[in-house]
C-alpha atoms as a PDB file:
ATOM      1  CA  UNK A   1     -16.961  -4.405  37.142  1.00  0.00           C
ATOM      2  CA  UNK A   2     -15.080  -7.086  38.865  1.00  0.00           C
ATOM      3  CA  UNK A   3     -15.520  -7.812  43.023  1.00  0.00           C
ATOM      4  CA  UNK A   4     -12.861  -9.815  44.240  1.00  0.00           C
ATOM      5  CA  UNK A   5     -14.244 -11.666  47.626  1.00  0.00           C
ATOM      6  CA  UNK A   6     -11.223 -12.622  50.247  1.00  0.00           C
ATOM      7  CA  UNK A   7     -11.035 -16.657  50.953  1.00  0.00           C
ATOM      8  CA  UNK A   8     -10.280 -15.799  54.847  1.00  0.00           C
ATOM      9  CA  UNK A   9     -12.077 -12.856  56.066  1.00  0.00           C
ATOM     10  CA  UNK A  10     -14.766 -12.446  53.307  1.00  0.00           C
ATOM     11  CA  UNK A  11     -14.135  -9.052  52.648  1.00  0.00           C
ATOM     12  CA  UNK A  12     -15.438  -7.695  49.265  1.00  0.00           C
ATOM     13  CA  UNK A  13     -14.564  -4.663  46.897  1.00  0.00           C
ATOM     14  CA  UNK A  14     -15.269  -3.683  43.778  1.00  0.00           C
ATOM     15  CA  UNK A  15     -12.978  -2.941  40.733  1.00  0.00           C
ATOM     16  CA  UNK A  16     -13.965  -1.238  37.761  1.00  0.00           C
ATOM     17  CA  UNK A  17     -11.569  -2.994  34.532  1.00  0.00           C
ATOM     18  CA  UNK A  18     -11.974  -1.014  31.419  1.00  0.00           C
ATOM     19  CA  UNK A  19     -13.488  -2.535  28.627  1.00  0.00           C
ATOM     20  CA  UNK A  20     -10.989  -3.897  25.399  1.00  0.00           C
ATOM     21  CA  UNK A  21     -11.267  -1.693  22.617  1.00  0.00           C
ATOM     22  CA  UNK A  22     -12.285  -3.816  19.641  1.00  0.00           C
ATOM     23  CA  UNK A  23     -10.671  -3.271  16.169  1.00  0.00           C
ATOM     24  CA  UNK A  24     -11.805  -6.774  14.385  1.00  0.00           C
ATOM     25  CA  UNK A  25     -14.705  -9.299  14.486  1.00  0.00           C
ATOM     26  CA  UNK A  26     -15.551 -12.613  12.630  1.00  0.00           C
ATOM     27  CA  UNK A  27     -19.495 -12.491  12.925  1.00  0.00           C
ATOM     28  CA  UNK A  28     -19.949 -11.812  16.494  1.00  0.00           C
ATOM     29  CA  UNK A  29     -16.519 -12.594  17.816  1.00  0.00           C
ATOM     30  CA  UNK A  30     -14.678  -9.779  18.181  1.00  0.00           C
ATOM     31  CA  UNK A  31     -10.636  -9.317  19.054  1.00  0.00           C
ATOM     32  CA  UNK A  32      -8.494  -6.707  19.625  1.00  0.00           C
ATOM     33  CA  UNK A  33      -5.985  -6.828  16.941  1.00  0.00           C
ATOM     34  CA  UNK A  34      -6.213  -7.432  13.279  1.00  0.00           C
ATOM     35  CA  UNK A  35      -3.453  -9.636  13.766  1.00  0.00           C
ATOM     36  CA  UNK A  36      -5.597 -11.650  16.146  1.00  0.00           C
ATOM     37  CA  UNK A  37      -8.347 -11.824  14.252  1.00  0.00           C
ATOM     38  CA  UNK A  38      -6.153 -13.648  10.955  1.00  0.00           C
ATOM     39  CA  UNK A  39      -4.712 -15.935  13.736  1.00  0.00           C
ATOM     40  CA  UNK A  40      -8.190 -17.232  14.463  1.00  0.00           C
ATOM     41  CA  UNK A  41      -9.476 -17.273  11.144  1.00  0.00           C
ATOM     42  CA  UNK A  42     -10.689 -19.984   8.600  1.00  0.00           C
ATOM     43  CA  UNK A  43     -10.651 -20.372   4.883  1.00  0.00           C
ATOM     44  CA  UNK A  44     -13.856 -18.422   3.870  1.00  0.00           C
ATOM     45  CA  UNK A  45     -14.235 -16.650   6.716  1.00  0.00           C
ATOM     46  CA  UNK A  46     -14.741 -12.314   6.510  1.00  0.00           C
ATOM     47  CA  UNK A  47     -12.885 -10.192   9.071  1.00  0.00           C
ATOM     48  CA  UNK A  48     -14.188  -6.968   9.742  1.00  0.00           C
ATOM     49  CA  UNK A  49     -11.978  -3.952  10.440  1.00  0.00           C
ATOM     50  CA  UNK A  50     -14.700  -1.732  12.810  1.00  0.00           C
ATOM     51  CA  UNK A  51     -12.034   0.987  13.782  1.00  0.00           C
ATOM     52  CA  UNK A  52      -9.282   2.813  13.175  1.00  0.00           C
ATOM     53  CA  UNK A  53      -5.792   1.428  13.814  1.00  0.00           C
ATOM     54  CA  UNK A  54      -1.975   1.418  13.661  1.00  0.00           C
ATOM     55  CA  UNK A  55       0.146  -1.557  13.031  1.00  0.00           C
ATOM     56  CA  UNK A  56       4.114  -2.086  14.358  1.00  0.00           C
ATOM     57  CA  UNK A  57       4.144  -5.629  12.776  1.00  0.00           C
ATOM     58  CA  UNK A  58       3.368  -7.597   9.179  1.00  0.00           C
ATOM     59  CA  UNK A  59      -0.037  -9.189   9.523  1.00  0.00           C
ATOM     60  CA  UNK A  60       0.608 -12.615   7.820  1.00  0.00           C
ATOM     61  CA  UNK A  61      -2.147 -14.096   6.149  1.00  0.00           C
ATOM     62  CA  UNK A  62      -1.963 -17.931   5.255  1.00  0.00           C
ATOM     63  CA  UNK A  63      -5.704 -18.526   4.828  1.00  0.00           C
ATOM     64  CA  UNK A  64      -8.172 -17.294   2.295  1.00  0.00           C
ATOM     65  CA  UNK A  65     -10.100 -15.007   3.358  1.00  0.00           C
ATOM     66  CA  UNK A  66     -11.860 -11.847   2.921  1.00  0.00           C
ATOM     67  CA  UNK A  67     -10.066  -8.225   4.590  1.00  0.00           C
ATOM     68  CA  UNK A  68     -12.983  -5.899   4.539  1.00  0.00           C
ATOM     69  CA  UNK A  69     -11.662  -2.453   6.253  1.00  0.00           C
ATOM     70  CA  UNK A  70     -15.228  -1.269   6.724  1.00  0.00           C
ATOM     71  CA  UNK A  71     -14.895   1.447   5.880  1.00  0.00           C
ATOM     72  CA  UNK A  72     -11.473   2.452   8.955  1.00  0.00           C
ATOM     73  CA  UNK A  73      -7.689   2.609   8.293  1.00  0.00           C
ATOM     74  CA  UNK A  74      -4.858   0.378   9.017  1.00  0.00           C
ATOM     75  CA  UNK A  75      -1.857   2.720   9.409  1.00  0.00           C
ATOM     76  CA  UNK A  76       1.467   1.492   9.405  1.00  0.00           C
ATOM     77  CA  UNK A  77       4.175   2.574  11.316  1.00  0.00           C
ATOM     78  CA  UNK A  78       6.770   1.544   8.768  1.00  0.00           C
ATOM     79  CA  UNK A  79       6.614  -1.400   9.240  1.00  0.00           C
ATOM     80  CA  UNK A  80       7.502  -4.310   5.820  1.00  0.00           C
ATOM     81  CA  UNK A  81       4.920  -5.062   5.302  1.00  0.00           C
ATOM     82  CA  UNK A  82       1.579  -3.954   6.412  1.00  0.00           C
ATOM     83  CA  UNK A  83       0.507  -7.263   4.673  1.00  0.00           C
ATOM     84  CA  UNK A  84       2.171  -9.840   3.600  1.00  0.00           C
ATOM     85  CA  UNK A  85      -0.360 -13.031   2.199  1.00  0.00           C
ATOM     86  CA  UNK A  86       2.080 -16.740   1.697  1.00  0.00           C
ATOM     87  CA  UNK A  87       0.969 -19.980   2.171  1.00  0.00           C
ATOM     88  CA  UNK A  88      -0.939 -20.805  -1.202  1.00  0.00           C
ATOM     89  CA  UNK A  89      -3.991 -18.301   0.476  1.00  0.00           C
ATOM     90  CA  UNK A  90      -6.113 -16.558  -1.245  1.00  0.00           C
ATOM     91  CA  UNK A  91      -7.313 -13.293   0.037  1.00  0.00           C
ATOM     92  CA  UNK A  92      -9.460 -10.196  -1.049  1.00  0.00           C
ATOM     93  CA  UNK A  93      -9.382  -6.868   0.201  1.00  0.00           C
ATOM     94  CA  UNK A  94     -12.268  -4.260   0.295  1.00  0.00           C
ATOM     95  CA  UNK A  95     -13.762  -0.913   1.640  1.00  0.00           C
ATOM     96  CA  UNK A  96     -11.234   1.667   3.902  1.00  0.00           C
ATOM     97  CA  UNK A  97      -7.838   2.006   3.393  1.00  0.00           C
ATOM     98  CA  UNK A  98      -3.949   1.306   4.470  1.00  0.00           C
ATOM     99  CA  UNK A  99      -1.437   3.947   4.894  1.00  0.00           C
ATOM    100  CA  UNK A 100       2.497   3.404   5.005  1.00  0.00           C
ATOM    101  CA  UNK A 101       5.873   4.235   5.373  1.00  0.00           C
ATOM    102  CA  UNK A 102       6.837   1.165   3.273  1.00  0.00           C
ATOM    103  CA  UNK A 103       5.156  -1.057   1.014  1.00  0.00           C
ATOM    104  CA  UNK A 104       1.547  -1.701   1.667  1.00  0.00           C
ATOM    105  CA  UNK A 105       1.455  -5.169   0.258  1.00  0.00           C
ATOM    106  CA  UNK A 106       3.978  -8.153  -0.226  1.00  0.00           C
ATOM    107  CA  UNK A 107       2.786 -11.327  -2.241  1.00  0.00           C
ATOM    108  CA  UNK A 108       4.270 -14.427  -1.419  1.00  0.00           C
ATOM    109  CA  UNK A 109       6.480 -15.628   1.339  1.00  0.00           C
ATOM    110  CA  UNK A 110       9.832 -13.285   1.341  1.00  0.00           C
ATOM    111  CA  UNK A 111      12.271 -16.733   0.750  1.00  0.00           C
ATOM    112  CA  UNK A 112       9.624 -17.375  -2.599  1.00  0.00           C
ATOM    113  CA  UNK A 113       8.926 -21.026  -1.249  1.00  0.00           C
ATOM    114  CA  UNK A 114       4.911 -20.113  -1.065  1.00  0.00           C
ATOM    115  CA  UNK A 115       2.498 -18.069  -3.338  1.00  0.00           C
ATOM    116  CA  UNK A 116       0.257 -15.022  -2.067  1.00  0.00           C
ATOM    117  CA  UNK A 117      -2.736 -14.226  -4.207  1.00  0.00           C
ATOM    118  CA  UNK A 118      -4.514 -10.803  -3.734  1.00  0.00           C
ATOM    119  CA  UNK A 119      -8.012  -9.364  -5.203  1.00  0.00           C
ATOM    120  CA  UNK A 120      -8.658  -5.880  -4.305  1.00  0.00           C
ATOM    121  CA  UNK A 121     -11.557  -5.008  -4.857  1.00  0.00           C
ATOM    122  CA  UNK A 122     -12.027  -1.140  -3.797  1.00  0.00           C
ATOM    123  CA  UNK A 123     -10.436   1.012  -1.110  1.00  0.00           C
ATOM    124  CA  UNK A 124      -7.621   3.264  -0.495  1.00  0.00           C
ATOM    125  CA  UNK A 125      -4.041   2.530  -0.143  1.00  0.00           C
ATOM    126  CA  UNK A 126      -0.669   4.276   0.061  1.00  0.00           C
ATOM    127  CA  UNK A 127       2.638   3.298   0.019  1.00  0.00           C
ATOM    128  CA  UNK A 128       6.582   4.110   0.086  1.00  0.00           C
ATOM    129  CA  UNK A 129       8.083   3.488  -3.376  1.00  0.00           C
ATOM    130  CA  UNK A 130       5.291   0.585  -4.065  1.00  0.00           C
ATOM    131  CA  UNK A 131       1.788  -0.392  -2.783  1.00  0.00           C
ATOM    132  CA  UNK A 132       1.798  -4.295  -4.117  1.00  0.00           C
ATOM    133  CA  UNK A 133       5.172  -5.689  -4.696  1.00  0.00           C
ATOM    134  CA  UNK A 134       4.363  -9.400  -5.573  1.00  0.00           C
ATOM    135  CA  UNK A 135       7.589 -11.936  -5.171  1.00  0.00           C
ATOM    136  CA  UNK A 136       5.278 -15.369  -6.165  1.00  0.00           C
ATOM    137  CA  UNK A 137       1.531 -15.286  -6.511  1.00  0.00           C
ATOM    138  CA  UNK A 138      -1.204 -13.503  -8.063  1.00  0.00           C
ATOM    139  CA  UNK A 139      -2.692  -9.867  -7.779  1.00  0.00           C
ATOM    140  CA  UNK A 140      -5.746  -8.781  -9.451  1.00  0.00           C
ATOM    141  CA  UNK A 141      -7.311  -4.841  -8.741  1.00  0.00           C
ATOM    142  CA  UNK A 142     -10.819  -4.358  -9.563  1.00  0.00           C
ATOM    143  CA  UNK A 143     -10.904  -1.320  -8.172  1.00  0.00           C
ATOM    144  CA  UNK A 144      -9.617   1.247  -5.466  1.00  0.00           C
ATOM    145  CA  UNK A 145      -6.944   4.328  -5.662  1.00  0.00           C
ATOM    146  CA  UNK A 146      -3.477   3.459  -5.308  1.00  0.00           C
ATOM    147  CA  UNK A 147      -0.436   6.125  -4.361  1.00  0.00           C
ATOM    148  CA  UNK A 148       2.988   5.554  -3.685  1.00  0.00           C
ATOM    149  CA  UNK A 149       5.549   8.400  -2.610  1.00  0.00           C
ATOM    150  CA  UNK A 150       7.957   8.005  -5.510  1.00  0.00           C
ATOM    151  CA  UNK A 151      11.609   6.622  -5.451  1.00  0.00           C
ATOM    152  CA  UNK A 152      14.189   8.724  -6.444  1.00  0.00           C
ATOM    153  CA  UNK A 153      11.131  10.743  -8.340  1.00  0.00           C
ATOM    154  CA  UNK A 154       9.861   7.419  -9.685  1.00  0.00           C
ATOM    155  CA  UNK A 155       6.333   6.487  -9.825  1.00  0.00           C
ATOM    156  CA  UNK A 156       6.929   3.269 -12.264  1.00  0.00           C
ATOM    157  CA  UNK A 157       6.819   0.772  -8.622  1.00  0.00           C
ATOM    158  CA  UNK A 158       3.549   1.513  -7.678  1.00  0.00           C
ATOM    159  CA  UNK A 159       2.721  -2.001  -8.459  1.00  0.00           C
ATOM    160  CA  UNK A 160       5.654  -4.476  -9.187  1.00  0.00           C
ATOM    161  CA  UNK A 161       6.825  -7.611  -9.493  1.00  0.00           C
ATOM    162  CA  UNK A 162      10.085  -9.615  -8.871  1.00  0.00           C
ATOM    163  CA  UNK A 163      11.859  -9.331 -12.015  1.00  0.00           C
ATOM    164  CA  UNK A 164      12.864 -12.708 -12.622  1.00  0.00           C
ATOM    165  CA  UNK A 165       9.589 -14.120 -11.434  1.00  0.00           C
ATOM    166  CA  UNK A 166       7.451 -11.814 -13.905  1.00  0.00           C
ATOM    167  CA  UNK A 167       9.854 -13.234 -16.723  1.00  0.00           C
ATOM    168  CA  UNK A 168       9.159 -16.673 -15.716  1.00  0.00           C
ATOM    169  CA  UNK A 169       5.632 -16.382 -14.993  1.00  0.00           C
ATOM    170  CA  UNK A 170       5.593 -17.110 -11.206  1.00  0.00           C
ATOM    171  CA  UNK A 171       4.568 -13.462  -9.961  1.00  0.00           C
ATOM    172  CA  UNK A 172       1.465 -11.971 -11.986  1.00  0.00           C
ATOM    173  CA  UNK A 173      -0.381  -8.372 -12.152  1.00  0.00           C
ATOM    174  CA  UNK A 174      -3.774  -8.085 -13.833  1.00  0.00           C
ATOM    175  CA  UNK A 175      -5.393  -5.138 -13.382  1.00  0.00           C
ATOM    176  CA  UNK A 176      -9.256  -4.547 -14.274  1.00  0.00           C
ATOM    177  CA  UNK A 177     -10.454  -0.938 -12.380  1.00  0.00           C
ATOM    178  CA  UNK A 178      -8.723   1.230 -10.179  1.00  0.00           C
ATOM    179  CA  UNK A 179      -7.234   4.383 -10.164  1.00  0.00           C
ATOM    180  CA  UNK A 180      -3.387   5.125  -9.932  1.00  0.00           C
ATOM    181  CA  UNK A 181      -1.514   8.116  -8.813  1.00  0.00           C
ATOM    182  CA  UNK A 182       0.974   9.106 -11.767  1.00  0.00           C
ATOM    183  CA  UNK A 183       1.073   5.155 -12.479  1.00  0.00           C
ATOM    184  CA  UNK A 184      -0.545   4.006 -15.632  1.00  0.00           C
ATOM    185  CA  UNK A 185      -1.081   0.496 -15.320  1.00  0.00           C
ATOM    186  CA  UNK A 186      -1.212   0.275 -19.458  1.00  0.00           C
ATOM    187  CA  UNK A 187       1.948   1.409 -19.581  1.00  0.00           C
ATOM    188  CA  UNK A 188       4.468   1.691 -17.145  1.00  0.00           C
ATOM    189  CA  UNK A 189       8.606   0.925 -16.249  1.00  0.00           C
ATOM    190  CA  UNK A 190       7.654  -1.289 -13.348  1.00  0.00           C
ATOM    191  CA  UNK A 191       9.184  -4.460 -15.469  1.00  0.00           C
ATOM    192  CA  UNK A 192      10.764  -2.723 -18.396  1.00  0.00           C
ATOM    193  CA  UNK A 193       9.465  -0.795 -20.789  1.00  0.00           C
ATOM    194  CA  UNK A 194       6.023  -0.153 -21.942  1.00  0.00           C
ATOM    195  CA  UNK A 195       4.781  -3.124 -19.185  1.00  0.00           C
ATOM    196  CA  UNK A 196       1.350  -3.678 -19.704  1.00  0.00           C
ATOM    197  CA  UNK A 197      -0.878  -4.875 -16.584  1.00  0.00           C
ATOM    198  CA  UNK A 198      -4.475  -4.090 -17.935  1.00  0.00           C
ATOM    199  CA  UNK A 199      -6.323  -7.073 -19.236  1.00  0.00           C
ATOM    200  CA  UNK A 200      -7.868  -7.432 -22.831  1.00  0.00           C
ATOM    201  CA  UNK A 201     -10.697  -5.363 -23.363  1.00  0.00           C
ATOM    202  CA  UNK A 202      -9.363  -2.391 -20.587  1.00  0.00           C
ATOM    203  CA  UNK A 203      -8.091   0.882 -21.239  1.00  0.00           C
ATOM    204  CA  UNK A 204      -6.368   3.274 -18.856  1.00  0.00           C
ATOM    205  CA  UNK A 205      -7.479   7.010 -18.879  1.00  0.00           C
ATOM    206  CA  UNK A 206      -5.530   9.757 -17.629  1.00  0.00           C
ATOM    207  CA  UNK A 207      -7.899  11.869 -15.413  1.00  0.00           C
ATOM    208  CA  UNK A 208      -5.853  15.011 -14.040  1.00  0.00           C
ATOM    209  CA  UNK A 209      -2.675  13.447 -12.115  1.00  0.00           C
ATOM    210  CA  UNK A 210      -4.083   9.799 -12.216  1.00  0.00           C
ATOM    211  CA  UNK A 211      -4.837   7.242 -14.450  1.00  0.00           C
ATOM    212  CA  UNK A 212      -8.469   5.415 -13.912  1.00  0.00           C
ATOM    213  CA  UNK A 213      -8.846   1.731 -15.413  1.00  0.00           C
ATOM    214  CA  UNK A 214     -12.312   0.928 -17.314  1.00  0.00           C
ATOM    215  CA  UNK A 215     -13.580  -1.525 -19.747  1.00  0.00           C
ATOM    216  CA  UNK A 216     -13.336  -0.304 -23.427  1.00  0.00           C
ATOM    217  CA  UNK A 217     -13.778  -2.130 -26.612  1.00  0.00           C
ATOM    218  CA  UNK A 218     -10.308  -2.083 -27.081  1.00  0.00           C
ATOM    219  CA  UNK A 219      -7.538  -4.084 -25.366  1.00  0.00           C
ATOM    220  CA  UNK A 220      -4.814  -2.172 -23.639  1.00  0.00           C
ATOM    221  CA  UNK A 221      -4.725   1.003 -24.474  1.00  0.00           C
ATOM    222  CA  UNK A 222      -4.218   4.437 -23.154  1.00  0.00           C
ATOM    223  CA  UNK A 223      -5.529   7.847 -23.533  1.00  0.00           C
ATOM    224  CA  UNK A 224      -4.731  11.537 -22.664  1.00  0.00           C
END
């Protein structure tokens, strides 16, 4: 409630100004966009996702930091990208879930002059085509389901790399946990044939129309 007091007569009244919903915080500081939340971030700091909510623009993220969706969705209206990390930053990603028309994820700035590193460490997340698409940078699952609608029938883009920067070392996948929607991350088409993104010492297991990443005592392999 807001009363507004006129300078020449003194006359007061009374307005009622609804309250702004809340979608992030930083400890107690809360904002009303995600986007707004990254903008006022620093290195280290965790934002906190505390509702549900729907995106029209990339959130850039240039900062390391920690994402955690507690547990609410970020839906995207199709927008490319829901998330895009440049910048050198360093971010991980846990609890809830994204939903999109496009991809979900973009590594690295789109003209490939920065690096975007990723960790995601559990949730949900569901793309068009491809989920993580990394142009420079680093992505590393530890967990979390991953789903893309396929292209042209496809499922081999779930997660994927810019060719010629997978070749030359400059975009990177390592996957240790997670489970994948018709996408086995042990061996897939994403960069060619039989591409392998499981680490030594990881297997991926077909479980019914997925493919679920654990540690076995033998490196890169896959079973029916």
């Amino acid at each position: 409630v807001i009363t507004y007091t006129c300078g020449v007569c003194g006359h007061s009244y009374t307005e009622t100004v609804p309250a702004l919903a809340v979608v992030a915080t930083i400890g107690e500081t809360k904002y009303e966009t995600v986007a707004a939340a990254v903008a006022a971030a620093q290195d280290g700091d965790v934002i906190t996702v505390v509702a549900d909510v729907t995106v029209t623009a990339p959130i850039v993220i240039e900062k390391s930091i920690t994402l955690d969706l507690g547990g609410k969705t970020i839906t995207g209206e199709n927008v490319y990208p829901v998330i895009r990390v440049q910048g050198e930053a360093s971010v991980t990603v846990q609890n809830g879930g994204i939903v999109n028309g496009d991809y979900v994820f973009v590594l690295g700035a789109s003209d490939g002059s920065t690096a975007g590193n990723l960790v995601i460490e559990s949730g949900s997340y569901k793309g068009e085509t491809t989920v993580v698409s990394v142009t420079k940078g680093t992505l590393t699952v530890n967990g979390g389901t991953f789903e893309a609608v396929p292209y042209n029938g496809s499922y081999a883009y779930t997660l994927n790399c810019v060719d010629a920067n997978y070749r030359n070392g400059t975009a990177v996948i390592v996957v240790n946990g997670g489970s994948f929607y018709k996408f086995n991350p042990a061996d897939n088409a994403a960069e060619g044939a039989a591409t392998r993104f499981t680490t030594e010492g990881y297997k991926a297991t077909a479980d019914g129309d997925s493919f679920v990443v654990t540690v076995c005592d033998h490196s890169n392999t896959t079973t029916d």
